[in-house]
Protein backbone atom coordinates (compact mmCIF):
# COMPACT_ATOMS: atom_id res chain seq x y z
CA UNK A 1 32.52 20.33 26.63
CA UNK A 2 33.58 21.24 22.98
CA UNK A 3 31.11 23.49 20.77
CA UNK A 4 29.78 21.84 18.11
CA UNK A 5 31.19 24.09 15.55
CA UNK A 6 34.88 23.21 17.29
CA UNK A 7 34.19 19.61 16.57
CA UNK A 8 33.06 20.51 12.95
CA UNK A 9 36.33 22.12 12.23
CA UNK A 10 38.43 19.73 14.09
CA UNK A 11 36.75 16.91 11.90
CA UNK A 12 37.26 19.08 8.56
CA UNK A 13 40.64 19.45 9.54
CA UNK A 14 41.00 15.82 10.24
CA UNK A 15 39.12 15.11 6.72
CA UNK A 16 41.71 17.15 5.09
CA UNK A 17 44.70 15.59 6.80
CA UNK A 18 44.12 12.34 5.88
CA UNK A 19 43.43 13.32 2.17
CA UNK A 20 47.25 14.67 1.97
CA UNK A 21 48.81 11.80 4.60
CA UNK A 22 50.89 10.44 3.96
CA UNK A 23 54.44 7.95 4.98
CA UNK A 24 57.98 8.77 3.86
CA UNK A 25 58.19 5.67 1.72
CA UNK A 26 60.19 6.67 -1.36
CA UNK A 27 57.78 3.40 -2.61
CA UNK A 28 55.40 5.29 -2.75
CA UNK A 29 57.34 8.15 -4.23
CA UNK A 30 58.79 5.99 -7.08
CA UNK A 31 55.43 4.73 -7.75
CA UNK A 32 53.73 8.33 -8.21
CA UNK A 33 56.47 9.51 -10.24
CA UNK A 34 56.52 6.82 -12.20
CA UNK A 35 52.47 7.33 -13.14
CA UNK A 36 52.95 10.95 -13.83
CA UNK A 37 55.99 11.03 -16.05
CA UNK A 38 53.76 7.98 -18.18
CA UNK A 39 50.88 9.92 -18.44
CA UNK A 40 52.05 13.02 -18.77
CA UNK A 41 53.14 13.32 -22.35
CA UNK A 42 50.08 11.93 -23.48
CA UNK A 43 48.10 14.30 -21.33
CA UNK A 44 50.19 16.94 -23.06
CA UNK A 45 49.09 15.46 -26.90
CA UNK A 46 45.71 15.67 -25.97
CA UNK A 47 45.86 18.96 -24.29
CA UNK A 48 48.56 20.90 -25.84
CA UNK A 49 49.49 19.52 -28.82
CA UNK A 50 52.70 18.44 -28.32
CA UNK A 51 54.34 15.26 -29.02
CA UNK A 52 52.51 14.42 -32.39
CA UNK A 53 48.96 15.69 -30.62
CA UNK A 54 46.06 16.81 -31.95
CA UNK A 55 45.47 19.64 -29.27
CA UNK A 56 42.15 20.09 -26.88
CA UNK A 57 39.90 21.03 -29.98
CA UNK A 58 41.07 18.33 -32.19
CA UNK A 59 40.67 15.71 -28.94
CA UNK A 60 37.54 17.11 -27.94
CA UNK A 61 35.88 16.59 -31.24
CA UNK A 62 37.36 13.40 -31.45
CA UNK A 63 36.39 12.07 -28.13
CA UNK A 64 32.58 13.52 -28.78
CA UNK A 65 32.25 12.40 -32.30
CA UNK A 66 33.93 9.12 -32.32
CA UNK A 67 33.85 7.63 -28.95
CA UNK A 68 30.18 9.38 -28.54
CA UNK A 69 31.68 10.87 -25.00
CA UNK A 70 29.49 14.30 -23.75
CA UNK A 71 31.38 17.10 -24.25
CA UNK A 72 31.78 18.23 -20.64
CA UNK A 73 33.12 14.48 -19.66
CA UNK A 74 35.70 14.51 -22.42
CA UNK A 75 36.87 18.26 -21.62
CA UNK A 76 37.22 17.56 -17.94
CA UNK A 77 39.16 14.30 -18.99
CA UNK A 78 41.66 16.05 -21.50
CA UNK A 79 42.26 18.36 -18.45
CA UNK A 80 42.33 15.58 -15.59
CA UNK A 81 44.43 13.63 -18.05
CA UNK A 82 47.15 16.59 -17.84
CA UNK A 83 47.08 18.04 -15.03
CA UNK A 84 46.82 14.93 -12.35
CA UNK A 85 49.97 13.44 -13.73
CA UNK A 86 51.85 17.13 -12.67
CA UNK A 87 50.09 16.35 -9.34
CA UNK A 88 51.59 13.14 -9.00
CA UNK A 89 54.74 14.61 -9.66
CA UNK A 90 55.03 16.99 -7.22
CA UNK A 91 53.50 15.03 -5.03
CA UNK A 92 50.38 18.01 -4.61
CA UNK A 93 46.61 16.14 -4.11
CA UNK A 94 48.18 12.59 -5.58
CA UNK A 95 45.13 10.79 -3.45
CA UNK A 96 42.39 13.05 -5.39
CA UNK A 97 45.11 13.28 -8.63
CA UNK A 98 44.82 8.90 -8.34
CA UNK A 99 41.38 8.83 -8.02
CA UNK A 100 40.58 10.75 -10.77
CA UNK A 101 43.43 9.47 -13.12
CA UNK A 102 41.86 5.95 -12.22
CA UNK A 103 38.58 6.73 -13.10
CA UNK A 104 39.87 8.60 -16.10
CA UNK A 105 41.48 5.58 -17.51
CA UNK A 106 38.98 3.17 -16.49
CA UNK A 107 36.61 5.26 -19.20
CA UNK A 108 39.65 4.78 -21.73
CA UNK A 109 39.79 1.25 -21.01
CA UNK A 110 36.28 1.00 -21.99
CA UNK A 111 36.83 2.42 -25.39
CA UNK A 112 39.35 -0.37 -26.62
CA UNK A 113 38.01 -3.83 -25.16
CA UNK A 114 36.31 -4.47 -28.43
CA UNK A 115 40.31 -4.62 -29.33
CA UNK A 116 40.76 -6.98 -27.12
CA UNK A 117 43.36 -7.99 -23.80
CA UNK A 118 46.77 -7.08 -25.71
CA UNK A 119 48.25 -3.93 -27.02
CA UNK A 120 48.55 -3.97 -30.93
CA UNK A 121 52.28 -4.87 -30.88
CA UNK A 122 52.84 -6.87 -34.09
CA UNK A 123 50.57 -4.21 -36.04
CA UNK A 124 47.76 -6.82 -36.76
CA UNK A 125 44.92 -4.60 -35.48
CA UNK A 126 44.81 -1.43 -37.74
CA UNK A 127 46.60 1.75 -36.30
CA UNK A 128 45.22 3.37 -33.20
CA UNK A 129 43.40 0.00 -32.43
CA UNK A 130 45.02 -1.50 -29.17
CA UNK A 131 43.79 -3.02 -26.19
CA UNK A 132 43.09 -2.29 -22.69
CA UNK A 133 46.82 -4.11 -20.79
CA UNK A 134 48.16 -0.63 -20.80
CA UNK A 135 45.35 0.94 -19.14
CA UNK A 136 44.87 -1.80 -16.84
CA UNK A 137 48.25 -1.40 -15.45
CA UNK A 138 47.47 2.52 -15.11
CA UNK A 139 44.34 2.08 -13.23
CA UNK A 140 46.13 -0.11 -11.00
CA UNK A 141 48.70 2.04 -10.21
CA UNK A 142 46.84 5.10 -9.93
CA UNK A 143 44.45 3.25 -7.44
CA UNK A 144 47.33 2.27 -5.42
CA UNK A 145 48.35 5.97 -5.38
CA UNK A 146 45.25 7.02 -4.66
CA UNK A 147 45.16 4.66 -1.24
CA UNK A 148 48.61 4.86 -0.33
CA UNK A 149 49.51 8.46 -0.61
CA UNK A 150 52.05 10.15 -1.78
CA UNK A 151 55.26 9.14 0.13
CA UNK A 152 58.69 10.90 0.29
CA UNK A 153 59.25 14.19 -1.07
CA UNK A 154 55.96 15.79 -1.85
CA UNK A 155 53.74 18.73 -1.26
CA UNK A 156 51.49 16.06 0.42
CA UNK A 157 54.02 14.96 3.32
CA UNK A 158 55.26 18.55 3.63
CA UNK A 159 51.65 19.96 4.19
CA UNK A 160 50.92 17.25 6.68
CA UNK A 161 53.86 17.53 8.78
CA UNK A 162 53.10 21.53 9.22
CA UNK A 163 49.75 20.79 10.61
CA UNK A 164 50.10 19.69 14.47
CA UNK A 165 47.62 16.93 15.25
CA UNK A 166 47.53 13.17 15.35
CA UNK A 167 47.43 11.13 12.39
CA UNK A 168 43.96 9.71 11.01
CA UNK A 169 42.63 6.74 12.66
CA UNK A 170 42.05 5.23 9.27
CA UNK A 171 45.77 5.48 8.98
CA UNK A 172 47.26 4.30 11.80
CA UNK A 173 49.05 1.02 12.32
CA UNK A 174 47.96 -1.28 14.75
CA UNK A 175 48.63 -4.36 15.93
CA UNK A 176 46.46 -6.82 18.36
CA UNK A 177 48.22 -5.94 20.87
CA UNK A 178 48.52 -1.96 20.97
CA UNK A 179 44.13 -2.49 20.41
CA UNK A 180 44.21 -4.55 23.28
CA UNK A 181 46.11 -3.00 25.50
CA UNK A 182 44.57 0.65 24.45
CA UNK A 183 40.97 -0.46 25.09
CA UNK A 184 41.82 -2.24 28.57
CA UNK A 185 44.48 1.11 29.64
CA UNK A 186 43.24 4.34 27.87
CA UNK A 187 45.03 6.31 29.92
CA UNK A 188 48.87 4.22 29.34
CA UNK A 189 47.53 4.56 25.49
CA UNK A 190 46.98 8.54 25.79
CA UNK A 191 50.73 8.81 27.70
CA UNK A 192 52.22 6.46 24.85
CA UNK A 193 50.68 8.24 22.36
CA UNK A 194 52.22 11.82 23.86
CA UNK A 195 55.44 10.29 23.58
């Protein structure tokens, strides 16, 4: 019989695999690397400066002042809003880097729908005013992240295949037949799964 604190840290270890699990999809890589390289640079305006940015300070007081945020919200954003795109980069934390970028931008998103659906393409809105598409399409893809992992090439995939044990339940791929046949043969399902 296993001690209780061996099934703790067998479960915390499980909990922390199947944060960083991920498949070797380069899908999913494409998709992650495609959300960070987009984000990034205007993470970098907002933190750093660069690219025509106001810097932290500058952002801060704007997002305080103007969009009314509290100040530790809008400082954790400006930093969420740089460094998760890196994450999704390398491919280090994307499901936690997704999450947060998701909720980040859903909070963004909320600033412009008095713009309206569309981004201010034509000019008609005055400048800075656009709407919410852009961020729509970010929370979207950062929630897909977020659920799918990060795929090929990434700190994620490499960390996972270095730790020996069986993949998450949540994440395995079943069919009716491999349930049915592992429920009515546990012991041809533990030999299979050996293999």
């Amino acid at each position: 019989m296993r001690s209780s604190a061996s099934v703790i840290a067998t479960s915390q270890n499980s909990a922390l695999r199947g944060l960083f699990h991920t498949t070797e999809s380069p899908v999913e890589t494409m998709r992650r690397v495609t959300v960070g390289v987009i984000l990034l640079p205007h993470g970098a305006q907002h933190l750093l400066g660069m690219f025509g940015g106001f810097g932290f300070r500058a952002t801060l007081e704007w997002m305080t002042g103007t969009l009314g945020l509290p100040a530790v919200l809008a400082a954790v954003g400006i930093v969420i809003e740089f460094v998760a795109p890196l994450a999704l980069i390398l491919g280090a934390g994307v499901r936690l880097a997704g999450a947060a970028l998701a909720v980040f931008m859903t909070v963004a998103a909320s600033t412009h729908t008095s713009n309206g659906f569309f981004m201010n393409w034509f000019g008609k809105l005055p400048a800075g005013a656009e709407g919410f598409e852009y961020h729509l399409l970010a929370i979207v893809l950062a929630v897909a992240v977020a659920v799918r992992g990060a795929g090929a090439w990434s700190v994620d995939g490499w960390l996972t295949r270095r730790t020996p044990t069986t993949r998450p339940l949540a994440i395995q791929e079943y069919s009716p037949h491999h349930t049915i046949s592992r429920v009515l043969n546990p012991l041809a399902s533990e030999r299979a799964r050996r293999s």
